[in-house]
N, C-alpha and C. Protein backbone atom coordinates (compact mmCIF):
# COMPACT_ATOMS: atom_id res chain seq x y z
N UNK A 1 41.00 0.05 45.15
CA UNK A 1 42.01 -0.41 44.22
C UNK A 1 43.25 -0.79 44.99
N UNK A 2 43.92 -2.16 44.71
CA UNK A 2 45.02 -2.62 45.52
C UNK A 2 46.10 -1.60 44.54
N UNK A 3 47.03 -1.63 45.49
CA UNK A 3 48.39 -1.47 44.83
C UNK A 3 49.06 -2.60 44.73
N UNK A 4 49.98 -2.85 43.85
CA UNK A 4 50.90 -4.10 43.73
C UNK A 4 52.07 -3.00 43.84
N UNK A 5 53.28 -4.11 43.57
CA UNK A 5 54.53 -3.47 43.27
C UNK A 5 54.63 -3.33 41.93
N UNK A 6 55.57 -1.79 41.63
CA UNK A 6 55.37 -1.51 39.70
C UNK A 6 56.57 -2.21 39.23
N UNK A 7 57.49 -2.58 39.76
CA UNK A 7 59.00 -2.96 39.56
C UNK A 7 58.43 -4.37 38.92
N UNK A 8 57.19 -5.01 39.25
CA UNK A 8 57.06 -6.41 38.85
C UNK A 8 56.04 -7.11 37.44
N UNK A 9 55.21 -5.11 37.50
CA UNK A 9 54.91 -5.34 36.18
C UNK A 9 55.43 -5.25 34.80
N UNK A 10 54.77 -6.25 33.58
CA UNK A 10 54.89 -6.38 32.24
C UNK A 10 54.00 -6.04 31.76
N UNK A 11 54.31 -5.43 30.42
CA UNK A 11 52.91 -5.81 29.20
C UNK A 11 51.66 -6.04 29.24
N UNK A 12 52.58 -7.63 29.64
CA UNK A 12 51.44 -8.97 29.20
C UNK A 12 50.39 -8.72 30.44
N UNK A 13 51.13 -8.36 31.70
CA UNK A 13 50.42 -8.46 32.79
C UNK A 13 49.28 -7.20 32.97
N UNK A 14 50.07 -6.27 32.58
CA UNK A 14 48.60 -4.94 32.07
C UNK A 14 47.95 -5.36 31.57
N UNK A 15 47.99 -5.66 30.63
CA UNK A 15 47.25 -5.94 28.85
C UNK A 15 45.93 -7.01 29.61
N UNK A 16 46.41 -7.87 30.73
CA UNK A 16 44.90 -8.57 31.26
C UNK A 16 44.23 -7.40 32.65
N UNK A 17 44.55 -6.12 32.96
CA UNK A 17 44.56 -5.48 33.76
C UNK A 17 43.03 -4.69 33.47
N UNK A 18 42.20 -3.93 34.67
CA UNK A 18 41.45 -3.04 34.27
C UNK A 18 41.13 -2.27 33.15
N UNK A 19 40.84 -1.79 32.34
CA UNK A 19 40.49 -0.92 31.17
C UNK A 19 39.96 0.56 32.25
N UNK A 20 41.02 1.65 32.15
CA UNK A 20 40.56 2.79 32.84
C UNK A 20 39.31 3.24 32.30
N UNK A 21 38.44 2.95 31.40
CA UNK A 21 37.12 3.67 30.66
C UNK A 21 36.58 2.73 31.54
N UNK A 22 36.55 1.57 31.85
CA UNK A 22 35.19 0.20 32.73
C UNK A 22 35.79 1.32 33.88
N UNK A 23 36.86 1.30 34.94
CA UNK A 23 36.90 1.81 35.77
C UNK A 23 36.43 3.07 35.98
N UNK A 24 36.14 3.72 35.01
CA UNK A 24 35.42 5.19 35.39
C UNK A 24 34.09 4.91 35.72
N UNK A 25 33.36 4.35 34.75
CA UNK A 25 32.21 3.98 34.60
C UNK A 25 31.66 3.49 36.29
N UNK A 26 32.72 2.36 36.30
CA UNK A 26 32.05 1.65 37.70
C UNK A 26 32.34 2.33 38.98
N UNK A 27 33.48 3.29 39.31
CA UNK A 27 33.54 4.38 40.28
C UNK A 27 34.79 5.00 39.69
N UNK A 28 34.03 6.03 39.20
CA UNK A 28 34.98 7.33 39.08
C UNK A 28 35.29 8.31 39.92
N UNK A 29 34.83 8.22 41.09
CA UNK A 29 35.66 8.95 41.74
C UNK A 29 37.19 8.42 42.30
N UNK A 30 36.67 6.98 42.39
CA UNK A 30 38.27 6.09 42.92
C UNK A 30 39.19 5.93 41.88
N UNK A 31 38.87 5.91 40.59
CA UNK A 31 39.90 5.77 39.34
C UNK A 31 40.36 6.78 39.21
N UNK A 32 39.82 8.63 39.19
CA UNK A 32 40.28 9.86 39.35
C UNK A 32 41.35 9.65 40.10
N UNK A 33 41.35 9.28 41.57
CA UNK A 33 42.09 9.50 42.62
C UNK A 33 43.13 8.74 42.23
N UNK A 34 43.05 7.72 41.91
CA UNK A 34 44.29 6.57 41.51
C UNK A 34 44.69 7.41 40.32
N UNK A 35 44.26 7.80 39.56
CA UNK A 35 45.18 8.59 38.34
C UNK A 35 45.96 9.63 38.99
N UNK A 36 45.15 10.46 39.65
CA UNK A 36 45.82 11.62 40.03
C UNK A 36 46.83 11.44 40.96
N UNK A 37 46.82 10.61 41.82
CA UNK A 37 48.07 9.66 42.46
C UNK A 37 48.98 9.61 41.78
N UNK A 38 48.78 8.59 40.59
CA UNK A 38 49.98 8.45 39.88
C UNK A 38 50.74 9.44 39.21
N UNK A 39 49.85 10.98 38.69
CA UNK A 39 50.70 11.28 37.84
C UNK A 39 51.44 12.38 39.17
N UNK A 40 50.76 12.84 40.34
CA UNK A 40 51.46 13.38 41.38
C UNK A 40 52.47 12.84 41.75
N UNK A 41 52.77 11.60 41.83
CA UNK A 41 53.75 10.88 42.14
C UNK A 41 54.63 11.11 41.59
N UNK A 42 54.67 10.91 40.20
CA UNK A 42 55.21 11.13 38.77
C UNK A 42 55.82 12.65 38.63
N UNK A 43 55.22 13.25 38.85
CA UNK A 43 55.86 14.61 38.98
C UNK A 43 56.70 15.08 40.22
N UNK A 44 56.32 14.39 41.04
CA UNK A 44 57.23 14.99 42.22
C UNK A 44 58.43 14.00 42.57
N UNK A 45 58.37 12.83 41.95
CA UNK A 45 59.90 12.28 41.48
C UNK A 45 60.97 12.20 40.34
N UNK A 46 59.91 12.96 39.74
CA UNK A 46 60.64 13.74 38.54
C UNK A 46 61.49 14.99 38.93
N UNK A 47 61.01 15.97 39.89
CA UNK A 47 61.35 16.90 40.51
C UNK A 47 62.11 18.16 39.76
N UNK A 48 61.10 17.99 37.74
CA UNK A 48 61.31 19.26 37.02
C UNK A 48 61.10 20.65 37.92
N UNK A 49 61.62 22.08 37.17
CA UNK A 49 61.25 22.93 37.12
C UNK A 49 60.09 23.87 36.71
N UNK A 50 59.84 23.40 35.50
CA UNK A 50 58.65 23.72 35.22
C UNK A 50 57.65 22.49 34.91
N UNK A 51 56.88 22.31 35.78
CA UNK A 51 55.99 20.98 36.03
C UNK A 51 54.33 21.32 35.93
N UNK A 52 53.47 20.18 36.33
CA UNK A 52 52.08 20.47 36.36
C UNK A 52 52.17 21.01 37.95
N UNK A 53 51.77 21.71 38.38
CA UNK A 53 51.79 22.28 39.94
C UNK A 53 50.16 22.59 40.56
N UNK A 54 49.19 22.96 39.73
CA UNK A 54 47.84 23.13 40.15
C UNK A 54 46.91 21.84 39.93
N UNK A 55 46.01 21.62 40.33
CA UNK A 55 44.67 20.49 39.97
C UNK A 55 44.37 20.51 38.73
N UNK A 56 44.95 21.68 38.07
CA UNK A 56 43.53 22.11 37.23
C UNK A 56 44.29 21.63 36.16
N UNK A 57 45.85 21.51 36.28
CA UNK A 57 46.86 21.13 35.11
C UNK A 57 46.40 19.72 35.19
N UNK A 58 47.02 19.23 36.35
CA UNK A 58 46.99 17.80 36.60
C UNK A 58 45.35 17.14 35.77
N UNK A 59 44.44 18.00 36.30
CA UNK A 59 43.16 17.56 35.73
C UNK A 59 43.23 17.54 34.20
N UNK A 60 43.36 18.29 33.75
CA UNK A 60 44.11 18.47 32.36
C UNK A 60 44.73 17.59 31.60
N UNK A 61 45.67 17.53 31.76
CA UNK A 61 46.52 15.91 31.57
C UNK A 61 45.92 14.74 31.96
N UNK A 62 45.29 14.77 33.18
CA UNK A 62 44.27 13.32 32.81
C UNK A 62 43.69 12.96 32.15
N UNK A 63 43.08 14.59 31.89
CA UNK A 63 41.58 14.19 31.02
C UNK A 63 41.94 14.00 29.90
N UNK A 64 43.28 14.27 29.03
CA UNK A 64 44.06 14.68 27.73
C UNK A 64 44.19 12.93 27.59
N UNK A 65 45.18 12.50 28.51
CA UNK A 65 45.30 11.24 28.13
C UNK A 65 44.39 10.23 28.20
N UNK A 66 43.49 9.88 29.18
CA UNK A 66 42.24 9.51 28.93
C UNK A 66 41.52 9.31 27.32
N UNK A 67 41.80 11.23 26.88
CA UNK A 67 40.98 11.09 25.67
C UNK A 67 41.88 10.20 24.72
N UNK A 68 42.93 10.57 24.91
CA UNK A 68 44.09 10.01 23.81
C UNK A 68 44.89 8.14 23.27
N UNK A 69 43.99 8.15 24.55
CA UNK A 69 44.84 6.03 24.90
C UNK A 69 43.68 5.50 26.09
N UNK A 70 42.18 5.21 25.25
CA UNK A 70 41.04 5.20 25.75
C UNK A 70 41.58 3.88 26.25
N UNK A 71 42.40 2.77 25.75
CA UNK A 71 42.59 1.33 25.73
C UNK A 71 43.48 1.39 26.51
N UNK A 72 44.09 2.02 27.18
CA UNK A 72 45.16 1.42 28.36
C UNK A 72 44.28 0.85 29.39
N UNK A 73 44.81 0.42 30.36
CA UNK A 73 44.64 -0.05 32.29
C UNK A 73 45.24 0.63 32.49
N UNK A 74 44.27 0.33 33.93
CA UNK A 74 45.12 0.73 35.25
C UNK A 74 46.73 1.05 35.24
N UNK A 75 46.92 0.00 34.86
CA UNK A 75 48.23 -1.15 35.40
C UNK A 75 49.44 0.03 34.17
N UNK A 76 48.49 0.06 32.95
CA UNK A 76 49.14 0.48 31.97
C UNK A 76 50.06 1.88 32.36
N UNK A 77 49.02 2.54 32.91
CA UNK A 77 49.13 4.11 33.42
C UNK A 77 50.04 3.89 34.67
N UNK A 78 50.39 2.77 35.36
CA UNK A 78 51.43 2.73 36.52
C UNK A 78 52.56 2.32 36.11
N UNK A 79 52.73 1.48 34.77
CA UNK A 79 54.03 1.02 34.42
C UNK A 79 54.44 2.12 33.73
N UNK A 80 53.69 2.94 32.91
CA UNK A 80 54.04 4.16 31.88
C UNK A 80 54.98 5.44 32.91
N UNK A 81 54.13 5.43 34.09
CA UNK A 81 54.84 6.58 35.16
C UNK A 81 55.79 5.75 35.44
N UNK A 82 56.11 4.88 35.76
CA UNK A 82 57.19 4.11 36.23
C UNK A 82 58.56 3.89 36.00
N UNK A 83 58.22 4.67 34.20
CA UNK A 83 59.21 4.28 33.07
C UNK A 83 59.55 5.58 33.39
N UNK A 84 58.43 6.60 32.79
CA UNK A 84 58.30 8.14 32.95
C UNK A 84 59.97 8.10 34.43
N UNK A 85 59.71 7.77 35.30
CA UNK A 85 60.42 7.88 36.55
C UNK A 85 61.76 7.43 36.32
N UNK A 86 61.87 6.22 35.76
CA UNK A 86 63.24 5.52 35.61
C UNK A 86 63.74 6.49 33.92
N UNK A 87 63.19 7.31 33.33
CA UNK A 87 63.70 7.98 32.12
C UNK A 87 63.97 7.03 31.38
N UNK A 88 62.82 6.16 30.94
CA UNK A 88 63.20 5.37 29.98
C UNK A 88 63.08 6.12 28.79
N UNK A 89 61.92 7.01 28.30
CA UNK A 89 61.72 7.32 27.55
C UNK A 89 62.29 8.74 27.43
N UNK A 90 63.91 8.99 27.93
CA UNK A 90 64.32 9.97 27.63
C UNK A 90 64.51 10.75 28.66
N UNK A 91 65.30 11.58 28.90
CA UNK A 91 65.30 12.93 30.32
C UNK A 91 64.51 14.19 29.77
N UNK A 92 63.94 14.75 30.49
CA UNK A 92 62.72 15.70 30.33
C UNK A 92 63.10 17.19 30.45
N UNK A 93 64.66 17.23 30.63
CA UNK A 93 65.18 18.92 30.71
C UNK A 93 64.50 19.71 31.23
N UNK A 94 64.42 19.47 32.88
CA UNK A 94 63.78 20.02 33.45
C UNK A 94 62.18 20.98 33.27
N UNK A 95 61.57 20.00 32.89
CA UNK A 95 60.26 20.35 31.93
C UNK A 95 59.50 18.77 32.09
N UNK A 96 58.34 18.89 32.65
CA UNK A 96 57.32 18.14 32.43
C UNK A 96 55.87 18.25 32.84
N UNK A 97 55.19 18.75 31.42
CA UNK A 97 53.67 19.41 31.53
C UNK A 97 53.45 18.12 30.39
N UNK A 98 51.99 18.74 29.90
CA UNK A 98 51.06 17.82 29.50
C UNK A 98 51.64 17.01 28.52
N UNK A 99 52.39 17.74 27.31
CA UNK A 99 53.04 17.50 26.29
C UNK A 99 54.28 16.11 26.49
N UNK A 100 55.08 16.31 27.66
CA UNK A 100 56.37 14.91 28.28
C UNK A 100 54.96 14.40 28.27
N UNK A 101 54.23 14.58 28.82
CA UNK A 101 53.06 13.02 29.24
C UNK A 101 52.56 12.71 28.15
N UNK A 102 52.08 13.06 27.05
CA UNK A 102 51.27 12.70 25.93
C UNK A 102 52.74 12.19 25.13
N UNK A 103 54.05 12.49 25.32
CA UNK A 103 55.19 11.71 24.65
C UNK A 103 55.38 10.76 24.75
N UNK A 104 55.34 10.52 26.03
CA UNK A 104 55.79 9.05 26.80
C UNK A 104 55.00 8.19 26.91
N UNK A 105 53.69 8.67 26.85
CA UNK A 105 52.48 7.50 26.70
C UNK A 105 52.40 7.05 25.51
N UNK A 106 52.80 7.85 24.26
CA UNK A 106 52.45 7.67 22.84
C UNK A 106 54.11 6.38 22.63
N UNK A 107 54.79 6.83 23.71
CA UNK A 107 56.20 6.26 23.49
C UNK A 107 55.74 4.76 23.88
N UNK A 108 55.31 4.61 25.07
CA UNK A 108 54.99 3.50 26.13
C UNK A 108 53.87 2.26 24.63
N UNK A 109 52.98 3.44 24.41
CA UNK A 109 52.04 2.80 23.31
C UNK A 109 52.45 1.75 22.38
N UNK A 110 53.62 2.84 21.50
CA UNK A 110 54.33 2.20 20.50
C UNK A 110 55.19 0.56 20.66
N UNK A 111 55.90 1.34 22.03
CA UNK A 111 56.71 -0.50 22.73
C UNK A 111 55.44 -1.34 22.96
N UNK A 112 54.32 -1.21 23.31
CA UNK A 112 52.69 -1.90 23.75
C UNK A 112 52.70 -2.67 22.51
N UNK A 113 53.09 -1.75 21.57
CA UNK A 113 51.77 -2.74 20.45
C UNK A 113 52.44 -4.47 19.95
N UNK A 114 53.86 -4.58 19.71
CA UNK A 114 54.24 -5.59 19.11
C UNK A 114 53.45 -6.75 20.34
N UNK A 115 53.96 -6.73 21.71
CA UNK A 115 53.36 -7.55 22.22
C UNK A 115 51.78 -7.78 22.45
N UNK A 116 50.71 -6.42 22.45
CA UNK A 116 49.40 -6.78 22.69
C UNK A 116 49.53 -7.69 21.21
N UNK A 117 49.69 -7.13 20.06
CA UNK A 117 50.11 -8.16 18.58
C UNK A 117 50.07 -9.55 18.69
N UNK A 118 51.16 -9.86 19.45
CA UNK A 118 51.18 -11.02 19.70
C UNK A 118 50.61 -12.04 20.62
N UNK A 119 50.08 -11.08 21.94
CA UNK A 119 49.17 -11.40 22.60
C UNK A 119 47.65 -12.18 21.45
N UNK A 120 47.22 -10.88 20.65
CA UNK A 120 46.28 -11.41 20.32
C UNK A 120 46.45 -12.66 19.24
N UNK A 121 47.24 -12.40 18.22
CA UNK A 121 47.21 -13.71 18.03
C UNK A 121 47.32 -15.03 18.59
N UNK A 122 47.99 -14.96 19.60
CA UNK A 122 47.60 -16.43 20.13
C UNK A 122 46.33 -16.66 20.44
N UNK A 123 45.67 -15.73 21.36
CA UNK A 123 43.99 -15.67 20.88
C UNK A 123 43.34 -16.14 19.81
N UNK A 124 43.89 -15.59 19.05
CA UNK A 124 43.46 -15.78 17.66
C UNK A 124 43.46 -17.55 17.27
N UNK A 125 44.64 -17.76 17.69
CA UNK A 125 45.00 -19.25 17.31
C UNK A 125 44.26 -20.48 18.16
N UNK A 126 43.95 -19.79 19.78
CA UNK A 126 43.32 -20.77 20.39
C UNK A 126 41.87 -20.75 20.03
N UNK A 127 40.94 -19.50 19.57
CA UNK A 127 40.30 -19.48 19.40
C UNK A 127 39.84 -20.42 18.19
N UNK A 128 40.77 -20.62 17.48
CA UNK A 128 40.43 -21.50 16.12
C UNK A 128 40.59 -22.78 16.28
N UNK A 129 41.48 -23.18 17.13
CA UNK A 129 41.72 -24.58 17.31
C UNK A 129 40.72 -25.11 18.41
N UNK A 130 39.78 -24.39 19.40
CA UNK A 130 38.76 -24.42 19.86
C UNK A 130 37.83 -24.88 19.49
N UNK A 131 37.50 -24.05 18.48
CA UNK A 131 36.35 -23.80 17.29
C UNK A 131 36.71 -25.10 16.39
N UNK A 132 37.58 -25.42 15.92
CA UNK A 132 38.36 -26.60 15.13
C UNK A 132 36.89 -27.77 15.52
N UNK A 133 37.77 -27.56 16.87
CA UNK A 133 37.31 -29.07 17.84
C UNK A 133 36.19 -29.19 18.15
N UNK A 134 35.14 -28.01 18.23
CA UNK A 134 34.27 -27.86 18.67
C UNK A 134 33.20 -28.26 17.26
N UNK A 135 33.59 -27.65 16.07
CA UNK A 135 32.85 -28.57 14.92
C UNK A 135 33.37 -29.59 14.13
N UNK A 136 34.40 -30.34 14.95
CA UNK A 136 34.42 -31.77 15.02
C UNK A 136 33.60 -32.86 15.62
N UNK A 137 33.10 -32.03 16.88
CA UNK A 137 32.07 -32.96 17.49
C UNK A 137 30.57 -32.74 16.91
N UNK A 138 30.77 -31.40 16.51
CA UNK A 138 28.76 -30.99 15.72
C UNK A 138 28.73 -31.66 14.15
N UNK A 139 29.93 -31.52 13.39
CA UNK A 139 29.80 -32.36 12.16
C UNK A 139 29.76 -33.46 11.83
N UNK A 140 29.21 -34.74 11.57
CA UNK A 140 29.44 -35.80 11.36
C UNK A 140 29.30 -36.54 10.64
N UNK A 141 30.74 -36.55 10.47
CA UNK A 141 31.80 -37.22 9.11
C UNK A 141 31.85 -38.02 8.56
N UNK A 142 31.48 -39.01 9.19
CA UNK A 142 31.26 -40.50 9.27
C UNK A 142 29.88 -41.17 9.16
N UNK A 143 28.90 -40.13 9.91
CA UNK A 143 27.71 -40.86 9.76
C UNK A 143 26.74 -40.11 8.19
N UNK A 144 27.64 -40.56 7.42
CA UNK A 144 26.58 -40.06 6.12
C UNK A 144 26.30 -41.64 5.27
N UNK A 145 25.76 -41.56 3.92
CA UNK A 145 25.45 -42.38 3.19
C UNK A 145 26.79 -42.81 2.24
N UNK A 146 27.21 -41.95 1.97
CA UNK A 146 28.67 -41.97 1.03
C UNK A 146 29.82 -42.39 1.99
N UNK A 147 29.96 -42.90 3.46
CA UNK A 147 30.70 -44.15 3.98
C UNK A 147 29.74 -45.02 4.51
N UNK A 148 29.99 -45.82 3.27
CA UNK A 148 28.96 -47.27 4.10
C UNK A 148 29.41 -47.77 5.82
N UNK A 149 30.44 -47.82 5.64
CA UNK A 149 31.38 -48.17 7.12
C UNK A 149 30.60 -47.47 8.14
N UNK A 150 30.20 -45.89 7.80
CA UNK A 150 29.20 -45.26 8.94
C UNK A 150 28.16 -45.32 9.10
N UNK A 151 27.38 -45.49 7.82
CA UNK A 151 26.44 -45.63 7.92
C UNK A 151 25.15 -46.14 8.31
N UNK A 152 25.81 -46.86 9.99
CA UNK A 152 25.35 -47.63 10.50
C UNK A 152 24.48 -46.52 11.86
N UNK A 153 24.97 -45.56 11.66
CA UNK A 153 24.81 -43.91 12.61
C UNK A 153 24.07 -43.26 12.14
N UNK A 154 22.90 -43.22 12.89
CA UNK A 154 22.04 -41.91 12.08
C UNK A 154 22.44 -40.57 12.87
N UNK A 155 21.80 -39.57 11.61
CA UNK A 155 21.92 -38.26 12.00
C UNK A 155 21.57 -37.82 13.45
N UNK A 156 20.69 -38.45 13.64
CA UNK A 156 20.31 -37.45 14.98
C UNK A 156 20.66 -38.18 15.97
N UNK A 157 21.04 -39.62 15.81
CA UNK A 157 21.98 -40.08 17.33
C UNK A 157 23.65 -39.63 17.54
N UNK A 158 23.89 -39.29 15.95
CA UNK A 158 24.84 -38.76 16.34
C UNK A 158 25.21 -37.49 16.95
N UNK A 159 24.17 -36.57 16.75
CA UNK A 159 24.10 -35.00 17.35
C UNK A 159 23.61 -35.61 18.76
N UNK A 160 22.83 -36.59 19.14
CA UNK A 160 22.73 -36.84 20.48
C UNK A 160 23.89 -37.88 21.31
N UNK A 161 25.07 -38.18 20.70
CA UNK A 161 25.87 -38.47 21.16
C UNK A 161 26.37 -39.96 21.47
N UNK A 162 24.98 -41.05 20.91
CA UNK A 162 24.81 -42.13 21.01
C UNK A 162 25.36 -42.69 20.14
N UNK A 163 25.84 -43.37 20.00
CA UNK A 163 26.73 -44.53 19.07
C UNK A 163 28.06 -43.83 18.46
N UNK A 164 28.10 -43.01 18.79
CA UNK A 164 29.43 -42.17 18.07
C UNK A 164 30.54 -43.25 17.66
N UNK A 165 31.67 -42.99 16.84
CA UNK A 165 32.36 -43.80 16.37
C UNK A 165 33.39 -43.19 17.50
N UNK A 166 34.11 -44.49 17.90
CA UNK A 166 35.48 -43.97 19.02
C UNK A 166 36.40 -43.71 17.82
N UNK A 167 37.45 -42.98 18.45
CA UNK A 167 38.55 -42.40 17.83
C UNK A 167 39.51 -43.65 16.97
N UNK A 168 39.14 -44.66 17.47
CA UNK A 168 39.76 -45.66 16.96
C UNK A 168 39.13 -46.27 15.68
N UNK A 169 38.09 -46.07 15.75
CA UNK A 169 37.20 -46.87 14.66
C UNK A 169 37.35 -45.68 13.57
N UNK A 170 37.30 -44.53 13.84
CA UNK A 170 37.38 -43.54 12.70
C UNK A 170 39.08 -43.65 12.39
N UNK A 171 39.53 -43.62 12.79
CA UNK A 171 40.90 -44.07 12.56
C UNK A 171 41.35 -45.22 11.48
N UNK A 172 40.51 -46.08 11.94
CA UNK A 172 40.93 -47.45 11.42
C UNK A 172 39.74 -47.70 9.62
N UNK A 173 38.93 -46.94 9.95
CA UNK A 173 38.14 -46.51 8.53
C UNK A 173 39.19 -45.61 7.75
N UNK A 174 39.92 -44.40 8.13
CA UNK A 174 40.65 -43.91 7.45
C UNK A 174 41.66 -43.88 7.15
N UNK A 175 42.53 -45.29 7.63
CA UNK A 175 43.47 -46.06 7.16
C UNK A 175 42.42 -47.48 5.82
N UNK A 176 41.44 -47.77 6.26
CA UNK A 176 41.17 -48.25 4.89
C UNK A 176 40.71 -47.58 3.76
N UNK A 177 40.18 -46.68 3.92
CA UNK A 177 40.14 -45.58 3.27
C UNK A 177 41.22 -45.32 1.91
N UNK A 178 42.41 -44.97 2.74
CA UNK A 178 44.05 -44.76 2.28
C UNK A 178 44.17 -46.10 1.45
N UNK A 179 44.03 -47.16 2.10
CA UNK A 179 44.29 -48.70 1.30
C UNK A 179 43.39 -48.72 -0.21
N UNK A 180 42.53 -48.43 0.28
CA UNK A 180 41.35 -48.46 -1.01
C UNK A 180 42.09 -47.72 -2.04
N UNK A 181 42.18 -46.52 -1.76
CA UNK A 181 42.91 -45.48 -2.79
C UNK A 181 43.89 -45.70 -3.57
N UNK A 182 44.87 -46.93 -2.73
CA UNK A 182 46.35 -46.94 -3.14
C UNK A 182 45.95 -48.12 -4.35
């Protein structure tokens, strides 16, 4: 697993990042280590009093959040300590066990969602205007019986792509079209 710099991640830029559940799956012993990195890190620049101090805590809290925010990354869990570090989500009064971590992730979560939100809808939107276009070319509009103008196109040359009407000719049918009407 590379490291980047955390100062340069966003959101948006997690949100296309690893999924820590694929990363277990495909080597869990290297995603362990990268977690446990981070939250060691995390704690010892925090430099509480009463902290996670054994494996068995630290293991603990992994495994807690893991269960708790199955949908983060990688990336997610390095910007969340990151924040954790800079006290975005508050100063920790010399205290940080499992509970600051399940705060700040649930905190980190909450700021997550408007943008994954909006992330997906644009998804959403390209996906349709995709799809739009894509049964624009399988439907055909033009080559039926009810426009004589098309009906010079049969069905199945048009699914094979032969004689298609250019953009201009369907154009110029549905400006007479409009004339007819008026």
């Amino acid at each position: 697993m590379q490291e980047q710099d955390v100062s340069t991640l966003t959101v948006e830029t997690c949100f296309k990042g690893t999924n820590v559940q694929t990363a277990m799956k495909v080597d869990e012993v290297a995603t362990r280590a990268a977690l446990v990195a981070m939250i060691t890190r995390t704690v010892k620049f925090i430099d509480a009093n009463k902290t996670l101090t054994t494996p068995e805590e630290i293991s603990l809290t992994i495994n807690e959040l893991l269960k708790t925010y199955p949908c983060f990354t990688i990336e997610d869990w390095r910007l969340c300590c990151y924040h954790m570090a800079k006290e975005v989500y508050g100063p920790y009064y010399e205290r940080l066990k499992l509970a600051q971590f399940v705060e700040c992730f649930g905190k980190y979560n909450q700021a997550k969602a408007p943008i994954v939100q909006t992330i997906r809808d644009m998804e959403r939107q390209d996906f349709e205007r995709e799809m739009k276009e894509a049964i624009r070319y399988l439907q055909p509009e033009y080559a039926t019986q009810t426009n004589p103008q098309a009906a010079r196109v049969s069905a199945p040359e048009w699914m094979r792509g032969e004689d298609r009407l250019t953009y201009t000719e369907r154009e110029e049918m549905e400006n007479r079209a409009k004339q007819a009407k008026q």
